[in-house]
N, C-alpha and C. Protein backbone atom coordinates (compact mmCIF):
# COMPACT_ATOMS: atom_id res chain seq x y z
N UNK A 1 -33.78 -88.70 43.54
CA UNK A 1 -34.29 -87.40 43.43
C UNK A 1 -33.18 -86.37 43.61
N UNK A 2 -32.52 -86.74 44.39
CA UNK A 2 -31.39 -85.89 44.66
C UNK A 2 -30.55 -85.55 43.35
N UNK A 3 -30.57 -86.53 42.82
CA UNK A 3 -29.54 -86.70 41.56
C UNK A 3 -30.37 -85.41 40.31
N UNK A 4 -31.71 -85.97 40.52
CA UNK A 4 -32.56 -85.00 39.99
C UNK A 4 -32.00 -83.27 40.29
N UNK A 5 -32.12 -83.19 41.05
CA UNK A 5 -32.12 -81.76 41.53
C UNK A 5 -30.53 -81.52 41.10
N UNK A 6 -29.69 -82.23 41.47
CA UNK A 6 -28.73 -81.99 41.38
C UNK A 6 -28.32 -81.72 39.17
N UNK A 7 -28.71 -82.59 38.55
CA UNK A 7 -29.01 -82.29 37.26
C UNK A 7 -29.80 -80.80 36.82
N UNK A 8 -30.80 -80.95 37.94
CA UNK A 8 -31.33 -79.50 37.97
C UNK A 8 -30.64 -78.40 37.80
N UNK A 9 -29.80 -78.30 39.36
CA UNK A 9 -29.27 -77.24 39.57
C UNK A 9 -27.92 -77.04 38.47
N UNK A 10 -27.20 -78.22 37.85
CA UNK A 10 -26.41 -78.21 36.76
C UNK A 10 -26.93 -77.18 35.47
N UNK A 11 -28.06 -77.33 35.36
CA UNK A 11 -28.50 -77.55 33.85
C UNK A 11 -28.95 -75.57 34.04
N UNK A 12 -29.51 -75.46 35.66
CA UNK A 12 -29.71 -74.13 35.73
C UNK A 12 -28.64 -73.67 35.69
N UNK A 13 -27.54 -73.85 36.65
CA UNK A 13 -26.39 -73.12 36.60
C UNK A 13 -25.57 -73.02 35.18
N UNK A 14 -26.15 -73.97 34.03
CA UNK A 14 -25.54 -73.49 32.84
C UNK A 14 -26.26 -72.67 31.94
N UNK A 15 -27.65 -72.79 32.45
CA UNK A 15 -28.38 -71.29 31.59
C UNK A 15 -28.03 -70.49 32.25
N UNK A 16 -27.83 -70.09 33.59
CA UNK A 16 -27.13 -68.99 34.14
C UNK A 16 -25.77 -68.52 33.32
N UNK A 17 -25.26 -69.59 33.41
CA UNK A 17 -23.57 -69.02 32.90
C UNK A 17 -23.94 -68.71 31.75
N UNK A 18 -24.76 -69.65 30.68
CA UNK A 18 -24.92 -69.13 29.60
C UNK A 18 -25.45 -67.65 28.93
N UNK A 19 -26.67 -67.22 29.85
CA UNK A 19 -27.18 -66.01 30.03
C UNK A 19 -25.96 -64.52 30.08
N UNK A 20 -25.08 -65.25 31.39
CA UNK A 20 -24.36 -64.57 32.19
C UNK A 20 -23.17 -63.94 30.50
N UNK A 21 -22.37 -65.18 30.06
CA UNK A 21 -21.98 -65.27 28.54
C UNK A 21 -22.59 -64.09 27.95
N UNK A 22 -24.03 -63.95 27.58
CA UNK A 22 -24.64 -63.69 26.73
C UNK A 22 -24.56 -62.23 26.97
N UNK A 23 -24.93 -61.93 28.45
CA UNK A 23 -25.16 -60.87 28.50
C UNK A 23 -24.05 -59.85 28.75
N UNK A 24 -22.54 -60.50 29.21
CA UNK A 24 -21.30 -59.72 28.94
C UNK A 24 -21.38 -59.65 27.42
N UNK A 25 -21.31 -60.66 26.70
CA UNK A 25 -21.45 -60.13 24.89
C UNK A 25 -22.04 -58.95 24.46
N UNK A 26 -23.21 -58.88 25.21
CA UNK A 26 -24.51 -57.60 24.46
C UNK A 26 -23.65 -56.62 25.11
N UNK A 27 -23.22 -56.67 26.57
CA UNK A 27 -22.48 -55.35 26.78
C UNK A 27 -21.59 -55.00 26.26
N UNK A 28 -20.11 -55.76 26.19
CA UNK A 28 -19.16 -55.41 25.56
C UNK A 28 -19.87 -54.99 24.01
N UNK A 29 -20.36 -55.55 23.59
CA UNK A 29 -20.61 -54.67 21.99
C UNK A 29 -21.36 -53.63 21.95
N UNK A 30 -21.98 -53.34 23.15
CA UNK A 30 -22.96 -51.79 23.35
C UNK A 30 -21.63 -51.22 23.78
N UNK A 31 -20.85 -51.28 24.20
CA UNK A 31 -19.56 -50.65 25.34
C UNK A 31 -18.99 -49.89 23.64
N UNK A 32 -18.65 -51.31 22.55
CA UNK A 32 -17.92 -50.83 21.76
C UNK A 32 -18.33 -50.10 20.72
N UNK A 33 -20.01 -50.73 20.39
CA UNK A 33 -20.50 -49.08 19.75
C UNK A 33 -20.90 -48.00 20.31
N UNK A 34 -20.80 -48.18 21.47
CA UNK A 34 -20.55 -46.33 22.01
C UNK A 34 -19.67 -45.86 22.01
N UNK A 35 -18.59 -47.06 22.15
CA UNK A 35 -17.51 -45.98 22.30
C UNK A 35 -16.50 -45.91 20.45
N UNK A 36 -17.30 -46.80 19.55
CA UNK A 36 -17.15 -46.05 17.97
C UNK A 36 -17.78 -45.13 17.66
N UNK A 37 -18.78 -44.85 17.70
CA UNK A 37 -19.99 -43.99 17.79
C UNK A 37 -19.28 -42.64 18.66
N UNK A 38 -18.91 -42.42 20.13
CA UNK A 38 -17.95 -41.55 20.62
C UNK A 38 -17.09 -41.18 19.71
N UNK A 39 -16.04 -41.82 19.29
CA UNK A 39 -14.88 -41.70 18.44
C UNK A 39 -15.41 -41.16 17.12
N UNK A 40 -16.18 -41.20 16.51
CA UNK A 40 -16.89 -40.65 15.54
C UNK A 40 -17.22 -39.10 15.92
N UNK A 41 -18.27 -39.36 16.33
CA UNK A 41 -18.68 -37.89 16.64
C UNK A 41 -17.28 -36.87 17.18
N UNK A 42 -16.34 -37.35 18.02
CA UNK A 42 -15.23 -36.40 18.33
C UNK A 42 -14.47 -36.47 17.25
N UNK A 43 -14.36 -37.09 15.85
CA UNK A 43 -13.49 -36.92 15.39
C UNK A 43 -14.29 -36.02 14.13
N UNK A 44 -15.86 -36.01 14.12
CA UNK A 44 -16.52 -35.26 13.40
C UNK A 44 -16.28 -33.94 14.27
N UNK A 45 -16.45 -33.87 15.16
CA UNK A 45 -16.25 -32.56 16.20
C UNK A 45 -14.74 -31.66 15.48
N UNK A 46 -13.73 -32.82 15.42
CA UNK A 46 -12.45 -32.10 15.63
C UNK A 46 -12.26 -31.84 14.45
N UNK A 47 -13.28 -32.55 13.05
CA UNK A 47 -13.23 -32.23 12.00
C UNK A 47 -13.43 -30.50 11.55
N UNK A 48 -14.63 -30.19 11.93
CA UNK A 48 -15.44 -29.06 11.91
C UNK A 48 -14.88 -28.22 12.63
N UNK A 49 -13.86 -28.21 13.82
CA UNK A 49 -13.37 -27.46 14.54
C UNK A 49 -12.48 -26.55 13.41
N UNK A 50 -11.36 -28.16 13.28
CA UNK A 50 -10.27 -27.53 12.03
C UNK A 50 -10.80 -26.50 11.30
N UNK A 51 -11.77 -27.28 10.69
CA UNK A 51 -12.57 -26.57 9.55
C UNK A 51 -12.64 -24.87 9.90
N UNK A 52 -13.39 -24.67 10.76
CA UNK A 52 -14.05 -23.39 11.61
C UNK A 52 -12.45 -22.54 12.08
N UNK A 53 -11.58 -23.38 12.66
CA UNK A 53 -10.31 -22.61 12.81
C UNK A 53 -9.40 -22.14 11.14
N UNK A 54 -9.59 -23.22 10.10
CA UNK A 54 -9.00 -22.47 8.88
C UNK A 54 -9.64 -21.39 8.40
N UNK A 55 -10.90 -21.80 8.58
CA UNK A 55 -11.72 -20.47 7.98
C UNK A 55 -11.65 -19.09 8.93
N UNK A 56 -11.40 -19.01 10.21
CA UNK A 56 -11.03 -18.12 11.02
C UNK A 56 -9.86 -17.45 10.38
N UNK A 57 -8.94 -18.35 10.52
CA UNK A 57 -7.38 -17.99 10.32
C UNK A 57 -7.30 -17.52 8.36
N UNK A 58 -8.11 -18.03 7.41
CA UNK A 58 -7.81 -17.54 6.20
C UNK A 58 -8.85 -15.67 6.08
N UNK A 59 -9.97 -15.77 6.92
CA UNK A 59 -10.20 -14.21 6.93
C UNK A 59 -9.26 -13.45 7.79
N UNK A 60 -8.42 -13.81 8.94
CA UNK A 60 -8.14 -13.10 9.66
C UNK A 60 -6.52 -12.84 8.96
N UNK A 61 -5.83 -13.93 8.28
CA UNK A 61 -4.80 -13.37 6.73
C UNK A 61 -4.99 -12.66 5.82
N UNK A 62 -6.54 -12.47 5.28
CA UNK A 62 -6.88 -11.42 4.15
C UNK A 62 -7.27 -10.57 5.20
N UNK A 63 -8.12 -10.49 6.25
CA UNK A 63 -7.97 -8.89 6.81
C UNK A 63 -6.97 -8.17 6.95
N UNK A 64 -5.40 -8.93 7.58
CA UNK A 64 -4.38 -8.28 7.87
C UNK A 64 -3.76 -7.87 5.99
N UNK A 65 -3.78 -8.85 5.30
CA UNK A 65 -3.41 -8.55 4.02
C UNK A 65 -4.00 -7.39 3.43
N UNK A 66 -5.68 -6.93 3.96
CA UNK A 66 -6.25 -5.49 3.23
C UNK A 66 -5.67 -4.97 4.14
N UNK A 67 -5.54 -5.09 5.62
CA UNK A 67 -5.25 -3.69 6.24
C UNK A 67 -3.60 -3.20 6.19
N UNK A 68 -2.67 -4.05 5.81
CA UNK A 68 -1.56 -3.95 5.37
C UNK A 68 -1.47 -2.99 3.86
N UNK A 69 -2.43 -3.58 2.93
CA UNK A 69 -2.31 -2.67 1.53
C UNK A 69 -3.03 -1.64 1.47
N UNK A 70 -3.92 -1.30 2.98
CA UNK A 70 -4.13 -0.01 3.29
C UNK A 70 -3.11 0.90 3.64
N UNK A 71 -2.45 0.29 4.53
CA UNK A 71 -1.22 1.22 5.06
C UNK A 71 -0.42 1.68 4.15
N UNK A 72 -0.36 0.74 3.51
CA UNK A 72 1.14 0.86 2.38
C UNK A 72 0.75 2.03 1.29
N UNK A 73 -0.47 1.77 0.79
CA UNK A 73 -1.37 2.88 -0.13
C UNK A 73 -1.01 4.04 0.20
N UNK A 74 -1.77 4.05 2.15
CA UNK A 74 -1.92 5.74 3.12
C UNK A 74 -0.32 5.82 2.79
N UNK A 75 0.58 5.34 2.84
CA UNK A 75 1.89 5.51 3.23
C UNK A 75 2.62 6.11 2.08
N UNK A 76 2.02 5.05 0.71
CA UNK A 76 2.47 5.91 -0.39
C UNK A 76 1.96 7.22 -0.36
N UNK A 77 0.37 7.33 -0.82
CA UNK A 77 -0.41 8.66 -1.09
C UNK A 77 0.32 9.56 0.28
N UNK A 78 0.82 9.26 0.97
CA UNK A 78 1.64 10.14 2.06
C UNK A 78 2.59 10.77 1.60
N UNK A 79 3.56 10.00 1.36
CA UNK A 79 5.28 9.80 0.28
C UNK A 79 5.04 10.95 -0.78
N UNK A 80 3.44 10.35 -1.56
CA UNK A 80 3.57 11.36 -2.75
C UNK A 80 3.40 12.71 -2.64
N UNK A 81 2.36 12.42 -1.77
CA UNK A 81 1.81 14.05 -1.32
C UNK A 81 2.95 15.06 -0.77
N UNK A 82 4.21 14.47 -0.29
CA UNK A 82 4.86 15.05 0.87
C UNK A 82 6.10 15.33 -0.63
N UNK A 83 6.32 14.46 -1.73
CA UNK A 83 7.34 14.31 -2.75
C UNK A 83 6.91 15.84 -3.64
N UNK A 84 5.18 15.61 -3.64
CA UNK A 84 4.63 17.04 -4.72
C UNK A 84 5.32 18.04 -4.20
N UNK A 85 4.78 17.93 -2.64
CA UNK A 85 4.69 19.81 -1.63
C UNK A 85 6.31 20.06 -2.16
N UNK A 86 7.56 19.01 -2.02
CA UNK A 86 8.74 19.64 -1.97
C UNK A 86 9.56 19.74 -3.06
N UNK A 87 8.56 19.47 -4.01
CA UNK A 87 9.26 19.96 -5.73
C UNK A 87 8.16 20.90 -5.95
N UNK A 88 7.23 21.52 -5.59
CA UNK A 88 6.51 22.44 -5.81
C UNK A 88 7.45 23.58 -4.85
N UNK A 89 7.89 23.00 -4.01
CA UNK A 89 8.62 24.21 -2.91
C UNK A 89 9.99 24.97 -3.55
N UNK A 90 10.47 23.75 -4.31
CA UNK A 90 11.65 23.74 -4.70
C UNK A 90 11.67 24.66 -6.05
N UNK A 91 10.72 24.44 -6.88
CA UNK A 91 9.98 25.05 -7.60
C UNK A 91 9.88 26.16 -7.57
N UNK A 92 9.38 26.56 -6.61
CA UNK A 92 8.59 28.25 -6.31
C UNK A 92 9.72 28.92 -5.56
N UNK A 93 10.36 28.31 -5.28
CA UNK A 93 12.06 28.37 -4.49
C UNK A 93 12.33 29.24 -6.48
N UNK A 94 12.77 28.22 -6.70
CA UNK A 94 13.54 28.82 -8.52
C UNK A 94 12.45 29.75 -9.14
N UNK A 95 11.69 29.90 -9.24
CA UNK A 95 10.73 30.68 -9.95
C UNK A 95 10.59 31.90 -8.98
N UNK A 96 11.30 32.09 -7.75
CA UNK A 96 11.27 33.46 -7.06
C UNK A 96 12.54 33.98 -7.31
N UNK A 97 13.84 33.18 -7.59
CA UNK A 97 14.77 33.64 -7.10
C UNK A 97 15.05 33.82 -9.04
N UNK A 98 14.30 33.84 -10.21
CA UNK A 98 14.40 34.04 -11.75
C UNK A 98 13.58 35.45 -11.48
N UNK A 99 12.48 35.77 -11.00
CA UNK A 99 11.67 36.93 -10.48
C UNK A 99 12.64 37.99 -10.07
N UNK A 100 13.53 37.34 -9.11
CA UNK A 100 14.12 38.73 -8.40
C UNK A 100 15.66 38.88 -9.75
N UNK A 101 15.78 37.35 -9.87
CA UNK A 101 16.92 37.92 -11.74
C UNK A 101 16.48 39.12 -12.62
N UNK A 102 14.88 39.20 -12.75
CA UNK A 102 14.48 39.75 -13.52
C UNK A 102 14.49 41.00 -13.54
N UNK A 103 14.70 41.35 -12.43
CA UNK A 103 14.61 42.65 -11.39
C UNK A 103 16.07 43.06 -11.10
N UNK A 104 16.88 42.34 -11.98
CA UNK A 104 18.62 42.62 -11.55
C UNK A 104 18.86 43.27 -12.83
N UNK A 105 20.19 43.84 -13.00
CA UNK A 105 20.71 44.72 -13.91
C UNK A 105 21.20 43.65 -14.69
N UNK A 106 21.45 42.54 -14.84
CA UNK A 106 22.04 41.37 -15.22
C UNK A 106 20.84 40.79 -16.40
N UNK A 107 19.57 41.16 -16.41
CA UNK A 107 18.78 40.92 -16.96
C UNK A 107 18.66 40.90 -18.52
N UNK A 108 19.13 42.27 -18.88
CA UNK A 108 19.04 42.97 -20.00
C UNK A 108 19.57 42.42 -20.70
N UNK A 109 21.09 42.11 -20.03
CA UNK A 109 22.12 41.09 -21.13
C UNK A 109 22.06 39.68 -20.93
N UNK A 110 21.20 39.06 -19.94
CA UNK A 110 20.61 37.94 -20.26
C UNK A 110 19.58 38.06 -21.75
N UNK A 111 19.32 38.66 -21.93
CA UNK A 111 18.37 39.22 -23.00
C UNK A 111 18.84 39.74 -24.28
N UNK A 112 19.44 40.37 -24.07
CA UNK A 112 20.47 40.30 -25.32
C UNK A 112 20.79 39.36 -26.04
N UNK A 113 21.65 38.02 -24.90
CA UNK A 113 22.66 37.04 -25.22
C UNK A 113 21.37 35.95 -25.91
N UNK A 114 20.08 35.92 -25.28
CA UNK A 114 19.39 35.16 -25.60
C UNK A 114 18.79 35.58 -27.19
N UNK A 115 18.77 36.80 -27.28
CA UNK A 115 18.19 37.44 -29.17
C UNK A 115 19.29 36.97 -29.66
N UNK A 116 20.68 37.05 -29.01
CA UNK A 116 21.50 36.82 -30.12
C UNK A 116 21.85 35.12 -30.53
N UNK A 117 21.16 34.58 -29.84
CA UNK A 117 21.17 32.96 -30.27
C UNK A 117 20.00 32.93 -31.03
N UNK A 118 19.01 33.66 -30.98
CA UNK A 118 17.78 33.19 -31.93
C UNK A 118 18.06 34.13 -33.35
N UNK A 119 19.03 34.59 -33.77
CA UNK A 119 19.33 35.68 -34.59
C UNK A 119 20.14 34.54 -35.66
N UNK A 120 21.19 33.21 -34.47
CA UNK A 120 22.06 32.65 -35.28
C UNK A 120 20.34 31.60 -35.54
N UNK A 121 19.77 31.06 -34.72
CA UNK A 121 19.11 30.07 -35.09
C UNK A 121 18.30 30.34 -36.38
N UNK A 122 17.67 31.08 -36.17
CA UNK A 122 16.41 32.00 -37.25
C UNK A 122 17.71 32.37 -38.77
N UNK A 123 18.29 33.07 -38.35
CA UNK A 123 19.40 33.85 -39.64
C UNK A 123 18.41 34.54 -40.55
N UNK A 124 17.35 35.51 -40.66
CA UNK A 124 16.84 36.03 -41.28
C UNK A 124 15.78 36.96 -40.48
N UNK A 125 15.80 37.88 -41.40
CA UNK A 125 14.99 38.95 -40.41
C UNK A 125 13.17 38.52 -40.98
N UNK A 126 12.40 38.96 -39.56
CA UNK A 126 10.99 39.07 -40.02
C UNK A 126 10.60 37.88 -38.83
N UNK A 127 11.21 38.16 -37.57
CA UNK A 127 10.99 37.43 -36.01
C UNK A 127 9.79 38.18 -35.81
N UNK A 128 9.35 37.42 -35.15
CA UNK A 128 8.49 37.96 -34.24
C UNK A 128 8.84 37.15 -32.53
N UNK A 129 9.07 38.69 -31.99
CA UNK A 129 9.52 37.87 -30.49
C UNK A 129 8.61 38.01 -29.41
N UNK A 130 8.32 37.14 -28.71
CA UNK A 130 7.60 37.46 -27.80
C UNK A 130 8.29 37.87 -25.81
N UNK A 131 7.39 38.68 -25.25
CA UNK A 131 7.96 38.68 -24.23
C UNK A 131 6.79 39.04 -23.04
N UNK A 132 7.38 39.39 -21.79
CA UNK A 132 6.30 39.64 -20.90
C UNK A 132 6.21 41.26 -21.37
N UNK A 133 5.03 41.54 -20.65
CA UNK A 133 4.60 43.30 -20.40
C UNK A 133 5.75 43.92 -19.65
N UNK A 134 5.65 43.33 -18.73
CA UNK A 134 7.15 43.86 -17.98
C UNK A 134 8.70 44.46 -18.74
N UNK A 135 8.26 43.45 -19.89
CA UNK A 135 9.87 43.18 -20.39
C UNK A 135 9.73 44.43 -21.63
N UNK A 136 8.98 44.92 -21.42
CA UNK A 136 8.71 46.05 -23.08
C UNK A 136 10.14 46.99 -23.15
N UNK A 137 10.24 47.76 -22.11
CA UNK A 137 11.46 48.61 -21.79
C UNK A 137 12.78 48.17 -22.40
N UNK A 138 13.12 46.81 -22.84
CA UNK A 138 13.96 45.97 -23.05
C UNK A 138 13.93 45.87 -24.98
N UNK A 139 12.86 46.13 -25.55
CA UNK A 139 13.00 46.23 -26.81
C UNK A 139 13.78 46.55 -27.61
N UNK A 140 14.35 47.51 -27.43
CA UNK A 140 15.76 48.54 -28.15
C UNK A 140 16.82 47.46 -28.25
N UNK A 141 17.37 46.93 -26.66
CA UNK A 141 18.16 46.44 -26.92
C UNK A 141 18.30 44.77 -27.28
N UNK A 142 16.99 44.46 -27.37
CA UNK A 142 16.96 42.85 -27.66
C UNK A 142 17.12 42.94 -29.16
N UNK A 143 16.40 44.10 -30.10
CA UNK A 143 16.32 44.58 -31.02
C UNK A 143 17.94 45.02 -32.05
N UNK A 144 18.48 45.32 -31.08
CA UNK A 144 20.13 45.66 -31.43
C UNK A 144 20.78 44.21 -31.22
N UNK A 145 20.72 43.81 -30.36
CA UNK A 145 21.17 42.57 -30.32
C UNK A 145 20.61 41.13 -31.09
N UNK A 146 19.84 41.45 -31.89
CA UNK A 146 19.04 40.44 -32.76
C UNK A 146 20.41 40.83 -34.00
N UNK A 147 19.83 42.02 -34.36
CA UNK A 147 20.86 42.52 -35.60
C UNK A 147 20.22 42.44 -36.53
N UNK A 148 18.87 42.86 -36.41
CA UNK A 148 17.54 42.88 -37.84
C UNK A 148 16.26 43.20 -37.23
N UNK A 149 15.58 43.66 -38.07
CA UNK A 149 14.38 44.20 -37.79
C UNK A 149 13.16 43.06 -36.95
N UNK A 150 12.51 43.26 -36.50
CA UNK A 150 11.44 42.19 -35.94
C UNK A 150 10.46 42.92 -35.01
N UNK A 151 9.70 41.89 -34.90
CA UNK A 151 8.35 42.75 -34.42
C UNK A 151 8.08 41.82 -32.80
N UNK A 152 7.39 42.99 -31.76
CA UNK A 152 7.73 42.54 -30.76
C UNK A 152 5.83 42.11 -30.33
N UNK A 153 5.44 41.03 -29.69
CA UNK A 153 4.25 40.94 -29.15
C UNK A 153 4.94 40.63 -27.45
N UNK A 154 3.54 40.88 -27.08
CA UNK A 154 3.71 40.50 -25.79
C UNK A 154 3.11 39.54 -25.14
N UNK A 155 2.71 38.38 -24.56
CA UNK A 155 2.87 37.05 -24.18
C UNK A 155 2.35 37.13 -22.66
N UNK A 156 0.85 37.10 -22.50
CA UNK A 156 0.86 36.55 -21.00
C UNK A 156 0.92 34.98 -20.67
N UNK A 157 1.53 34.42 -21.34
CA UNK A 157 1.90 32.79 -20.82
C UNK A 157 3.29 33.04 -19.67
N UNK A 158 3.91 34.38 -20.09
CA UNK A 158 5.27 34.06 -20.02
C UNK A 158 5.00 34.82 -18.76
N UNK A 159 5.37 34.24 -17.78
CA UNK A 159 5.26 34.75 -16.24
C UNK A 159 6.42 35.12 -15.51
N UNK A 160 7.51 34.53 -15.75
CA UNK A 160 8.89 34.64 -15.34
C UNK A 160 9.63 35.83 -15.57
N UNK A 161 9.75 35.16 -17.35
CA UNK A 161 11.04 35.93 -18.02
C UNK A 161 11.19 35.86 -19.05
N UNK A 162 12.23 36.38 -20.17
CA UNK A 162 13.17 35.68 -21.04
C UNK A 162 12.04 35.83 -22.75
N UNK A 163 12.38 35.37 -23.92
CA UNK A 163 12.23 35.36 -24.92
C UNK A 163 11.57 34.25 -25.47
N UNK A 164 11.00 34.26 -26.59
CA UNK A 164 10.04 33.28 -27.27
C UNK A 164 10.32 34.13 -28.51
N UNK A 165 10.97 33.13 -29.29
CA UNK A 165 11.15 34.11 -30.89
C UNK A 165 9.94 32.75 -32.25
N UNK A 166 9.80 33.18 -32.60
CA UNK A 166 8.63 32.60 -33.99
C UNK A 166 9.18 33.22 -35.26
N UNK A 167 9.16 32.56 -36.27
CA UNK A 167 9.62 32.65 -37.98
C UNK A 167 8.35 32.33 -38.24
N UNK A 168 7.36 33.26 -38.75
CA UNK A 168 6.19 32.89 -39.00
C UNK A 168 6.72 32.52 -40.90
N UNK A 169 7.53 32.75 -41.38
CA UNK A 169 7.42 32.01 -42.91
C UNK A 169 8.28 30.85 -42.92
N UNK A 170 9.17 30.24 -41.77
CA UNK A 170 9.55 28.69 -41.47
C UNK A 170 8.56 28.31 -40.96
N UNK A 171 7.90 29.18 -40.27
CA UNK A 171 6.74 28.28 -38.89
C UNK A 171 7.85 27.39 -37.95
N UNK A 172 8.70 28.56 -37.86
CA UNK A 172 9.21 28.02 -36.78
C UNK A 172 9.68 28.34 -35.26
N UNK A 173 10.33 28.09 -34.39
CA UNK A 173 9.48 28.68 -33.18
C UNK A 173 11.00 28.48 -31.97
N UNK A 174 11.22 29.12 -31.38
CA UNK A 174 12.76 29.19 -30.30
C UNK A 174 12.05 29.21 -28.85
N UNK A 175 12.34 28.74 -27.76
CA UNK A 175 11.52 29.00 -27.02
C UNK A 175 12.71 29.35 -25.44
N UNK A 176 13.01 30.31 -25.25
CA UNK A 176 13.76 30.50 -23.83
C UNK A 176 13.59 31.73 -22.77
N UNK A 177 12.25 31.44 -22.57
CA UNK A 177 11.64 31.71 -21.73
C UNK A 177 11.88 30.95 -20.27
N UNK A 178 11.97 31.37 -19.14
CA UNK A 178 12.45 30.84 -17.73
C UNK A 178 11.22 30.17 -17.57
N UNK A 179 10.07 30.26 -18.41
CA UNK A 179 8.89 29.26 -17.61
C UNK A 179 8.67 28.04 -18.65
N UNK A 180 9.57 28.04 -19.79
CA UNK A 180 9.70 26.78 -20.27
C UNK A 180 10.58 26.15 -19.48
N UNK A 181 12.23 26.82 -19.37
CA UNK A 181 13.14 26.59 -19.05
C UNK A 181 12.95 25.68 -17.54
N UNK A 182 12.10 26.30 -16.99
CA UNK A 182 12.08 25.91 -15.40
C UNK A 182 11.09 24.49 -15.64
N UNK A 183 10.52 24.45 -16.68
CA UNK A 183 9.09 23.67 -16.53
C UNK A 183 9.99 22.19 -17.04
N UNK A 184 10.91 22.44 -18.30
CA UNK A 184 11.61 21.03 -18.72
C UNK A 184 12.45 20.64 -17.55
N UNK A 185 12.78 21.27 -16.36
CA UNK A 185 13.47 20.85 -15.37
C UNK A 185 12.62 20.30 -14.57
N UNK A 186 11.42 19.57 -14.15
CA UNK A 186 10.40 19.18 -13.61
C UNK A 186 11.02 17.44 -13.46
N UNK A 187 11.22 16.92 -15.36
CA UNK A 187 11.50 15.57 -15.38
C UNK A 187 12.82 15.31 -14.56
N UNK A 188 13.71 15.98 -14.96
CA UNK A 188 15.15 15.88 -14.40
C UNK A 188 14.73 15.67 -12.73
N UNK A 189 14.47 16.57 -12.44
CA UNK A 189 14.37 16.78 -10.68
C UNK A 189 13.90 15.53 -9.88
N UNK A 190 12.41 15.25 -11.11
CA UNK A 190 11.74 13.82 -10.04
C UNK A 190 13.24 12.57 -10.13
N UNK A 191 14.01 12.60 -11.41
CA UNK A 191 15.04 11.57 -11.27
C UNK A 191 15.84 11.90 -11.06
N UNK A 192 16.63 12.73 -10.83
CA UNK A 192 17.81 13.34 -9.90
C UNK A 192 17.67 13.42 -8.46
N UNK A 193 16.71 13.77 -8.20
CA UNK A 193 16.39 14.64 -7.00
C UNK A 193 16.70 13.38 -5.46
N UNK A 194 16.38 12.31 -5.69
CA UNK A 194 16.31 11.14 -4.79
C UNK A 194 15.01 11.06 -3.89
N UNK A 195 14.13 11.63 -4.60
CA UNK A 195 12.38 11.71 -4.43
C UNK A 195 12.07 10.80 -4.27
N UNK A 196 12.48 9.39 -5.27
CA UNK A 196 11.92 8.33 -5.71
C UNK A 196 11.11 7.66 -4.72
N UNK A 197 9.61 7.27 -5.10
CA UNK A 197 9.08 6.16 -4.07
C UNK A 197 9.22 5.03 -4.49
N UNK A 198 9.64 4.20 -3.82
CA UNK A 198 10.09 2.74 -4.24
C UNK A 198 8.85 1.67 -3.98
């Protein structure tokens, strides 16, 4: 009987071990799909993170990119605004200091010298010249200095100064007046001047 029991306790102690076997197996493979299952989900985690940080970081590059081509815009429309005021200054600078020419004794024979270039240009009498209201007093001698008859109108375009002669049977037309004169100096200035916005 002894032997019995003793077979017994063998045969138990190997369903034990066997159990014992069995049941480290079920753990270790619960151990290892939790901890694939873990590794998953954190690497889905760190997926979506990335994700959530590029998409952070690509609006927060186009925000700085609009608020940059805001500045630069304000900065130009600044540039320009500040480029107008000082060729308008510069401007009204020359168009005061042709005003007070006009008002000099120096005038007349500016006026002269100018009939007598539209006298060679034209070469025939039957001008018609134009000038300001101001400038009427001046007739006689723009008139002598042409060196032919012509007929005088008067011109409120012309704000400055100076002469505007017309060949009404060329249809053709002289123009040296200080508010043309000053006005074709506009292009020169923006490219001379070192205005330029870059």
């Amino acid at each position: 009987m002894a032997e019995i029991l003793d077979q017994k306790d063998k045969f138990s102690n190997a369903i034990n071990h066997y159990a014992e076997e069995q049941r480290s197996e079920v753990e270790a493979e619960i151990a290892a799909y939790k901890k694939k299952k873990l590794e998953e989900a954190e690497n889905q985690v760190l997926q979506e993170c990335y994700q959530m940080i590029q998409r952070e970081m690509a609006q927060m590059r186009a925000r700085i990119s609009r608020d940059e081509e805001k500045r630069e815009m304000d900065s130009q429309r600044a540039l320009l605004k500040r480029r107008r005021e000082i060729t308008e200054e510069v401007f009204q600078k020359a168009a005061d200091k042709l005003k007070s020419f006009t008002a000099g004794t120096e005038y007349c024979s500016y006026l002269e010298k100018s009939a007598r270039r539209m006298a060679e240009f034209f070469g025939c009498p039957g001008i018609v010249i134009f000038l300001r209201k101001e400038d009427a007093g001046y007739e006689d001698s723009i008139r002598k200095a042409l060196g032919y008859s012509c007929e005088f109108k008067t011109d409120a375009s012309i704000e400055l100064g100076g002469l505007r002669g017309f060949q009404p049977d060329m249809e053709v037309s002289a123009d040296a007046t200080f508010d043309t004169l000053l006005q074709d100096q506009y292009e020169w200035f923006e490219k001379e001047s070192g205005l330029n916005i870059v």
